[in-house]
C-alpha atoms as a PDB file:
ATOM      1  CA  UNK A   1       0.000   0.000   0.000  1.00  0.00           C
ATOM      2  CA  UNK A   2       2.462   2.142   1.153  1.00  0.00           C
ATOM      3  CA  UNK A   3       4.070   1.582  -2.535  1.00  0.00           C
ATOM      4  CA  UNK A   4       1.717   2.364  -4.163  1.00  0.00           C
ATOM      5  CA  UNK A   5       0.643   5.760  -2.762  1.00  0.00           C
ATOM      6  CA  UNK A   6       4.459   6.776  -3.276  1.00  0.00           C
ATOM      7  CA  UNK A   7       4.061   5.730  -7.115  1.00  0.00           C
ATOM      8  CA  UNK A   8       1.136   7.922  -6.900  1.00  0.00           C
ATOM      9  CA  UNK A   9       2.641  10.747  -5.775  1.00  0.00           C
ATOM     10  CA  UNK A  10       5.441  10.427  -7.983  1.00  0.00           C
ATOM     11  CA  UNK A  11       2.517  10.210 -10.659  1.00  0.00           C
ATOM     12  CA  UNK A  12       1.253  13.671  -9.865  1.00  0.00           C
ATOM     13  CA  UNK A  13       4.535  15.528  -9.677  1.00  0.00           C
ATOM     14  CA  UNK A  14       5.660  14.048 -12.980  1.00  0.00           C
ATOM     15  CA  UNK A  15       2.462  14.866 -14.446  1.00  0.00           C
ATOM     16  CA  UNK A  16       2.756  18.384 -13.113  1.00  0.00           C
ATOM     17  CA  UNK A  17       6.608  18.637 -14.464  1.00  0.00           C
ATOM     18  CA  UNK A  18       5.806  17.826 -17.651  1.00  0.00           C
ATOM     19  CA  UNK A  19       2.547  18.984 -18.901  1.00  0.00           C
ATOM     20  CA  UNK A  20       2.937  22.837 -18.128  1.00  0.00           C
ATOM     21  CA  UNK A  21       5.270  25.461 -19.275  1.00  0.00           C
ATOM     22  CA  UNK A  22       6.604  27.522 -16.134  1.00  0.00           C
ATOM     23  CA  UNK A  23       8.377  30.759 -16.466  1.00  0.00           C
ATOM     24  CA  UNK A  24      11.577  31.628 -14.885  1.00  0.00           C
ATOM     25  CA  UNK A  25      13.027  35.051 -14.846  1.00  0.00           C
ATOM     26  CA  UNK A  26      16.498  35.148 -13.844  1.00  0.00           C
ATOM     27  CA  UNK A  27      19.931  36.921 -12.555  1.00  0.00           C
ATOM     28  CA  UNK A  28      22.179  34.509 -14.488  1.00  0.00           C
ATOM     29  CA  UNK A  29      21.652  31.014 -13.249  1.00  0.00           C
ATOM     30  CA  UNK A  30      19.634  32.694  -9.971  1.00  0.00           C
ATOM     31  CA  UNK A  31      16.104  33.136  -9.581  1.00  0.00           C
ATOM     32  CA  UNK A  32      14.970  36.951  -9.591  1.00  0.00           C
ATOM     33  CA  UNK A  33      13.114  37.584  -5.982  1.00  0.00           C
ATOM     34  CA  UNK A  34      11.719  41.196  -5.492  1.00  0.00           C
ATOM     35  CA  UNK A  35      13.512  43.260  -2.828  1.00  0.00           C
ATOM     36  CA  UNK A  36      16.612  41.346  -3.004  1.00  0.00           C
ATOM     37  CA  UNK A  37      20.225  42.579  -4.030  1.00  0.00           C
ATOM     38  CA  UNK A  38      22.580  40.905  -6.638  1.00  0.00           C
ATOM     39  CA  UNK A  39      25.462  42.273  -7.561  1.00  0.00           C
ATOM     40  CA  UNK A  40      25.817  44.149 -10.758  1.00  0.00           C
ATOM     41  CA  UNK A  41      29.513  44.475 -11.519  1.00  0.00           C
ATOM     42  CA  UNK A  42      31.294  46.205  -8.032  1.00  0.00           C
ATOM     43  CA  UNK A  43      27.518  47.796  -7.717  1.00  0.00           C
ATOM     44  CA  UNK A  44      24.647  45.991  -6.778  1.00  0.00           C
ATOM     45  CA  UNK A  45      20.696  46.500  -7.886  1.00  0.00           C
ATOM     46  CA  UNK A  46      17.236  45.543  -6.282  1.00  0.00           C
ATOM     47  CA  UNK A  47      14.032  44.967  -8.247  1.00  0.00           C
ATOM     48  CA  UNK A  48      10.951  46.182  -7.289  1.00  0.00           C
ATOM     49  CA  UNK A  49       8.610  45.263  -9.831  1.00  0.00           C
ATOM     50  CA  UNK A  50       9.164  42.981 -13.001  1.00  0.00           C
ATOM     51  CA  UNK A  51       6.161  42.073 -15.668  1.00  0.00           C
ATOM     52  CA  UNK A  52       6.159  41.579 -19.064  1.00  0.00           C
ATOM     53  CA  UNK A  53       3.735  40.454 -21.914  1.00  0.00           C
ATOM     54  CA  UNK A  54       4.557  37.197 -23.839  1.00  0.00           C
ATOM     55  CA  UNK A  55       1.815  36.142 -26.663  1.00  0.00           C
ATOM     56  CA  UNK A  56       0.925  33.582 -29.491  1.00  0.00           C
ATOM     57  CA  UNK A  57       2.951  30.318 -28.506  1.00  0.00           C
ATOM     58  CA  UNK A  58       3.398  27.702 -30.954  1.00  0.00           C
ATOM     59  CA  UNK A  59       4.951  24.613 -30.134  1.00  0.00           C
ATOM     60  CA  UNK A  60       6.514  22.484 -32.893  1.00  0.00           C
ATOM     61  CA  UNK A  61       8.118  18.848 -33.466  1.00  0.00           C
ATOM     62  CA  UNK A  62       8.398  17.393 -37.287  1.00  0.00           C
ATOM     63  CA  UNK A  63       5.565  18.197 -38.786  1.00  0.00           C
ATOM     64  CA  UNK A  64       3.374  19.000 -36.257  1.00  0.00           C
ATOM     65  CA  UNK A  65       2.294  21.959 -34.353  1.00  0.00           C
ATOM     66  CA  UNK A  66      -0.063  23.261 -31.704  1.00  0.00           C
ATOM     67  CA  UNK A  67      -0.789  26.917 -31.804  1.00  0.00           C
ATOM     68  CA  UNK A  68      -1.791  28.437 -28.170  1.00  0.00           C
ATOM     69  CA  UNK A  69      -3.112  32.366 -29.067  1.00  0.00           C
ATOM     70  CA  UNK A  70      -3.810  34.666 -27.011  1.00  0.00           C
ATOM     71  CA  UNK A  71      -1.764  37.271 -24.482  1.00  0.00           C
ATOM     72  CA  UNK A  72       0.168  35.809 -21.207  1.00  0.00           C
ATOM     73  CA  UNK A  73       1.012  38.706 -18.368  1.00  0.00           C
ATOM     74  CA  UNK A  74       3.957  37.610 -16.138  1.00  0.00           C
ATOM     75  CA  UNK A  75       3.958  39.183 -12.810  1.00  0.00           C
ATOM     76  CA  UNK A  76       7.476  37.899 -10.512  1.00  0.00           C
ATOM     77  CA  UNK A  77       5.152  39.198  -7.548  1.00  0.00           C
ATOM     78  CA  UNK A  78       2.373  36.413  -9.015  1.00  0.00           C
ATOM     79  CA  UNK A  79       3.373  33.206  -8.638  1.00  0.00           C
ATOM     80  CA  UNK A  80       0.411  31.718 -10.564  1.00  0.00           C
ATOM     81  CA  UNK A  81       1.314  33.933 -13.466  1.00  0.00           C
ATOM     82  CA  UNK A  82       4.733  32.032 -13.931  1.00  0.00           C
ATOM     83  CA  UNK A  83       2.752  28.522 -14.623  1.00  0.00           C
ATOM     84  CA  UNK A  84       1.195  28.506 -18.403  1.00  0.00           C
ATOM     85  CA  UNK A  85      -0.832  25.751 -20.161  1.00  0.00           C
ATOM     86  CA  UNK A  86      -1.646  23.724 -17.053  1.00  0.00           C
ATOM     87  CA  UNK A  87      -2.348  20.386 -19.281  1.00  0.00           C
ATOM     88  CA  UNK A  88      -0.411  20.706 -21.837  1.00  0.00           C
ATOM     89  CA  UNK A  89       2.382  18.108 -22.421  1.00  0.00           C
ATOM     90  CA  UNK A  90       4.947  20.561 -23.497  1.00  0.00           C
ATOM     91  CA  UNK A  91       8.386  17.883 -22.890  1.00  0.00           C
ATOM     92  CA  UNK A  92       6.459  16.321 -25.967  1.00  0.00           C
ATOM     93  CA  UNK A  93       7.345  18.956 -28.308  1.00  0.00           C
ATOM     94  CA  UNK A  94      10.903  20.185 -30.162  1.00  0.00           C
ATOM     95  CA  UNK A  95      10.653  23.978 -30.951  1.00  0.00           C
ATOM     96  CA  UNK A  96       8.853  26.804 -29.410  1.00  0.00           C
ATOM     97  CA  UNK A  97       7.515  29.900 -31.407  1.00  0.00           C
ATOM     98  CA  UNK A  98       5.881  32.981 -29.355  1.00  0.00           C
ATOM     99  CA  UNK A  99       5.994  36.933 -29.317  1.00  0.00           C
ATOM    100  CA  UNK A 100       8.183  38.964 -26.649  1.00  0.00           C
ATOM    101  CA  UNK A 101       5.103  41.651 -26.093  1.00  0.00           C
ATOM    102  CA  UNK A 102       1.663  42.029 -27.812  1.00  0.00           C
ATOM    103  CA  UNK A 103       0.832  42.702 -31.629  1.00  0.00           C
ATOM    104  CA  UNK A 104      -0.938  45.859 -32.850  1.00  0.00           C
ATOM    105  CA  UNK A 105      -4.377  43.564 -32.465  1.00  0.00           C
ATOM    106  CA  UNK A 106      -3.959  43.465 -28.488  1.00  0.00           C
ATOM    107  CA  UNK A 107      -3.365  47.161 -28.517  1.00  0.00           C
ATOM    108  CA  UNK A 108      -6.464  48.760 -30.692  1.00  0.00           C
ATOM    109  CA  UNK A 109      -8.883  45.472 -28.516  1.00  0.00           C
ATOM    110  CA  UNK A 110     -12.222  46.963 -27.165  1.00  0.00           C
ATOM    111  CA  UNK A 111     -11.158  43.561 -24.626  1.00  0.00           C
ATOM    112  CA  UNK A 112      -9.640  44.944 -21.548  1.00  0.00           C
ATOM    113  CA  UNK A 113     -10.367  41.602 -19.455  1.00  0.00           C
ATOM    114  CA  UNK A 114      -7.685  39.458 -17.930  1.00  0.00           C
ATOM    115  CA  UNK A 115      -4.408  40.057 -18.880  1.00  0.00           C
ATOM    116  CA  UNK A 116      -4.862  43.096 -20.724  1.00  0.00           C
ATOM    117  CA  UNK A 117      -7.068  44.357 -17.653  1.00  0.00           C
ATOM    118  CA  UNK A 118      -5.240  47.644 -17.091  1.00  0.00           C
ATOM    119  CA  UNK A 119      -5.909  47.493 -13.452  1.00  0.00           C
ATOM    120  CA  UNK A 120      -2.014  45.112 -13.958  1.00  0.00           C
ATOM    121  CA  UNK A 121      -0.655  48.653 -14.765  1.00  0.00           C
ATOM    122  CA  UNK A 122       0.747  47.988 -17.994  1.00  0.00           C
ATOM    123  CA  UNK A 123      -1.176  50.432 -20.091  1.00  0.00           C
ATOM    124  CA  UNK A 124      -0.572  53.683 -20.980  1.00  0.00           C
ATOM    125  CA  UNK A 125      -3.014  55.005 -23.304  1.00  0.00           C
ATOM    126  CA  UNK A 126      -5.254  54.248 -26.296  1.00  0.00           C
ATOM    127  CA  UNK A 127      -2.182  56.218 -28.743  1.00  0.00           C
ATOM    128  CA  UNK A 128       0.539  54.068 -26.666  1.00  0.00           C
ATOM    129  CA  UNK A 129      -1.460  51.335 -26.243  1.00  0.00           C
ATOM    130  CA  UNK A 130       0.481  48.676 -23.549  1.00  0.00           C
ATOM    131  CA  UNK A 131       3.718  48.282 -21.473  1.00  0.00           C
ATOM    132  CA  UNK A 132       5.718  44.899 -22.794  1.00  0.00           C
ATOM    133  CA  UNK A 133       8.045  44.761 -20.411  1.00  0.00           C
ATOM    134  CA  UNK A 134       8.124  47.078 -16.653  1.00  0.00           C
ATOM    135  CA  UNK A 135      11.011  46.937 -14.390  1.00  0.00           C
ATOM    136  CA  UNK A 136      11.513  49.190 -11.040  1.00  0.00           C
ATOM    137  CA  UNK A 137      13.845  48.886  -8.544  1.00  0.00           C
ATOM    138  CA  UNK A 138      17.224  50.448  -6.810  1.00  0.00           C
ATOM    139  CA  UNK A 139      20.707  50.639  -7.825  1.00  0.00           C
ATOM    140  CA  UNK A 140      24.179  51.731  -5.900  1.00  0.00           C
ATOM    141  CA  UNK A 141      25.338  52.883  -9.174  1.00  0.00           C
ATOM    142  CA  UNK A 142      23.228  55.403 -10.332  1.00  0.00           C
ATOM    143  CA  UNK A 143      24.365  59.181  -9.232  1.00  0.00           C
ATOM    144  CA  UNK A 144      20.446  60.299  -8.094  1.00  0.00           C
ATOM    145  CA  UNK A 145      19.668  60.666  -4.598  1.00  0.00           C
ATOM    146  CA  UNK A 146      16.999  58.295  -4.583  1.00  0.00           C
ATOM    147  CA  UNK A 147      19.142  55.115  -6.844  1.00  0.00           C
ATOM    148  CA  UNK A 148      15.703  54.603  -8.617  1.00  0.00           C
ATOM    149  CA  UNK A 149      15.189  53.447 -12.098  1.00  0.00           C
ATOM    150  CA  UNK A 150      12.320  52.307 -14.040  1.00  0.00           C
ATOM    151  CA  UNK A 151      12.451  51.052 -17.213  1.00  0.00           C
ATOM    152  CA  UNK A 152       8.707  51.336 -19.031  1.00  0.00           C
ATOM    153  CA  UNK A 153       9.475  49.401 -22.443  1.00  0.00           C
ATOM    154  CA  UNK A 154       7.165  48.982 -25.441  1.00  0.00           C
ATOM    155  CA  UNK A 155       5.341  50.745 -28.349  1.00  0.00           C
ATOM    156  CA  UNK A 156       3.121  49.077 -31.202  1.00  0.00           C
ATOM    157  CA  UNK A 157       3.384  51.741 -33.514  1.00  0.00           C
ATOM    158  CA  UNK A 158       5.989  52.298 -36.545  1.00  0.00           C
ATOM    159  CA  UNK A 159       8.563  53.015 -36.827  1.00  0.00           C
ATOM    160  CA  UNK A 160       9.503  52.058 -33.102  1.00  0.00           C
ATOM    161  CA  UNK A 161       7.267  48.692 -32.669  1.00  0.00           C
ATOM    162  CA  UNK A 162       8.877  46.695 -29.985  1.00  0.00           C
ATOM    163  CA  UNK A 163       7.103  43.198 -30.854  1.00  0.00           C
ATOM    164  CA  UNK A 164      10.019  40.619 -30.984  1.00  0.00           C
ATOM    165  CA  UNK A 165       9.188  37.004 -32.345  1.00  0.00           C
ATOM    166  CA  UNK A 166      11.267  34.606 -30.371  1.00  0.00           C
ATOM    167  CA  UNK A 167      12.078  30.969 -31.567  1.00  0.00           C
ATOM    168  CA  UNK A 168      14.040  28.481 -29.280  1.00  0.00           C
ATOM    169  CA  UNK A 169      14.538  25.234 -29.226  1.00  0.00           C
ATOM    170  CA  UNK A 170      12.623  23.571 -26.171  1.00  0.00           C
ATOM    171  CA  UNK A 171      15.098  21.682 -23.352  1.00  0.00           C
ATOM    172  CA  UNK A 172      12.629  21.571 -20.584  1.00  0.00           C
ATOM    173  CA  UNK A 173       9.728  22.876 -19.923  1.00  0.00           C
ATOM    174  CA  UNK A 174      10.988  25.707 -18.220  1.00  0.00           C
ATOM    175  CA  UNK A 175      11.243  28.938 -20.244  1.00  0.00           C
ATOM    176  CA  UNK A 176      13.825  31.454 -19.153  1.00  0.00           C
ATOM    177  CA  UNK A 177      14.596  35.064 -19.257  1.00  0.00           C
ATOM    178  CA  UNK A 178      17.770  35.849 -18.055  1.00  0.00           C
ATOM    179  CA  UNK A 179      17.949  39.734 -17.462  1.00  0.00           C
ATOM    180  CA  UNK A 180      21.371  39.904 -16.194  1.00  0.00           C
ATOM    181  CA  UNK A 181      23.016  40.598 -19.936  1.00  0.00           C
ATOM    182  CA  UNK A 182      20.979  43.245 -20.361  1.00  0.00           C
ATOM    183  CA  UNK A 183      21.898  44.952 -17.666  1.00  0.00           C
ATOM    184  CA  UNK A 184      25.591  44.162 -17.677  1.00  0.00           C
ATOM    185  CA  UNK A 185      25.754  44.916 -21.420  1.00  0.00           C
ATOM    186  CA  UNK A 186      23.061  47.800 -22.567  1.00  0.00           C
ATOM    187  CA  UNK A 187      21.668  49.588 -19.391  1.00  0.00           C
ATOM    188  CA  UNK A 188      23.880  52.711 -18.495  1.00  0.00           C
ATOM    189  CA  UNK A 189      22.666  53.183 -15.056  1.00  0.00           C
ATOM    190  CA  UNK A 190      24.869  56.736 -15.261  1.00  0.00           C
ATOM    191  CA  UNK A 191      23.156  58.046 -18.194  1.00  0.00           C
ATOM    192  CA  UNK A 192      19.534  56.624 -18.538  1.00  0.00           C
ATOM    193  CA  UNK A 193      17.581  55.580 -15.132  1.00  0.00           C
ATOM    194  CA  UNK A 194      14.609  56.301 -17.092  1.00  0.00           C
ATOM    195  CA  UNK A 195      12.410  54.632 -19.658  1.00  0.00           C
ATOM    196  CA  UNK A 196       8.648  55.543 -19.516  1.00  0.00           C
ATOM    197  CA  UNK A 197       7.937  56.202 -23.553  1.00  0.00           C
ATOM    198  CA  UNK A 198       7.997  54.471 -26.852  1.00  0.00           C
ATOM    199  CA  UNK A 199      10.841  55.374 -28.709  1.00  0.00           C
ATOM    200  CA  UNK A 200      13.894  54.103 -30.068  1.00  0.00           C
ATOM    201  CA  UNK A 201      15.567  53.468 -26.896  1.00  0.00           C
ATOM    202  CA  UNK A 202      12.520  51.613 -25.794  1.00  0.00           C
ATOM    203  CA  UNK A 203      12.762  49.490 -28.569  1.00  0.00           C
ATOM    204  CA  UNK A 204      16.659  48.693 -28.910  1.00  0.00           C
ATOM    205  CA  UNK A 205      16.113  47.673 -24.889  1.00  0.00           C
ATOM    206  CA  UNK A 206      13.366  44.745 -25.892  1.00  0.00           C
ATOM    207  CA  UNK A 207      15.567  43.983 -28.880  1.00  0.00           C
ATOM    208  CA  UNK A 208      18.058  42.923 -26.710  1.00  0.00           C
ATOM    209  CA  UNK A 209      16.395  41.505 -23.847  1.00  0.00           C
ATOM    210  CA  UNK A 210      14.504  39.575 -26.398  1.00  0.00           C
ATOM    211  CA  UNK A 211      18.158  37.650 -27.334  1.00  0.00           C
ATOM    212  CA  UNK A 212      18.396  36.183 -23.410  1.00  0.00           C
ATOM    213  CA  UNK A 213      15.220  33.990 -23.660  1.00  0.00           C
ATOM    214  CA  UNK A 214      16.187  29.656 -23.297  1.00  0.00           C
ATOM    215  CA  UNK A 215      15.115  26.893 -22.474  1.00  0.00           C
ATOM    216  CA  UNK A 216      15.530  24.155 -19.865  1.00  0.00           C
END
């Protein structure tokens, strides 16, 4: 009896592992928690808030494919947010297709439930339309008295759309952003705290955060 409930259990955890994609934003091989510090270079930074908008997943092997539409908002402070596709046996599949924001469509919707609820603060305004990816937090190394930043990145319309189509190759069933490149490589803490508009700053910063995205 007592063998069988463990094969049970085991059962329901491997179920769980591999029928669901979960969503893992890192700080290199770390974890990102909210009000924590890692170290940025001889500086250090703290995050305060960290969403984004991923959309329109398509998962691939041979000559198969199973499209999943529709927007996905990713909230670090939501756990539940970080768990997509609950059923879906995603270790089955090779290749994984999906957009790094929202398309013009999600912008101009009359449908303002769910995700796109702007009660998640992530829109701006009907011209703008929404935020694809919002990070706030603290760092030692910028020269403001306050060490704030906030980075408020997207835009829908030409000639600065910030849409990215991401295709990776699928190791796991856990899909990662790590955001340390980005901020070891583009952010210049010095010059720009400050991101709250589209533009083309706003969309050379998701260019290259789209380029950390994996798989494992």
């Amino acid at each position: 009896m007592k063998q069988l409930v463990t094969f049970m259990v085991f059962m329901v955890f491997y179920h769980q592992a591999h029928t669901q994609l979960n969503v893992s934003l890192r700080w290199g091989n770390e974890p990102i928690r909210l009000e924590k510090y890692y170290f940025l270079g001889k500086d250090s930074l703290m995050f305060h808030e960290l969403k984004l908008y991923l959309s329109d997943f398509q998962f691939e092997k041979e000559t198969r494919k199973q499209v999943l539409v529709g927007p996905h908002f990713i909230d670090l402070e939501d756990p539940s947010s970080l768990r997509l596709f609950p059923d879906f046996p995603v270790s089955e599949y090779q290749s994984l297709r999906f957009h790094f924001g929202l398309d013009s469509s999600y912008h101009v919707s009359e449908s303002v439930d769910g995700p796109l609820n702007p009660m998640n603060g992530m829109y701006w305004a009907w011209n703008s339309g929404y935020i694809q990816f919002k990070c706030t937090g603290t760092s030692s190394s910028i020269p403001l008295t306050d060490k704030t930043f906030e980075y408020h990145l997207g835009g829908y319309r030409q000639p600065f759309e910030t849409l990215e189509a991401i295709q990776i190759p699928i190791k796991g069933n856990t899909l990662i952003l790590d955001i340390k490149p980005f901020f070891e490589q583009t952010v210049d803490f010095p010059l720009v705290q400050r991101v709250m508009i589209p533009g083309k700053l706003a969309q050379s910063y998701c260019r290259e955060l789209s380029k950390s995205f994996r798989s494992e």
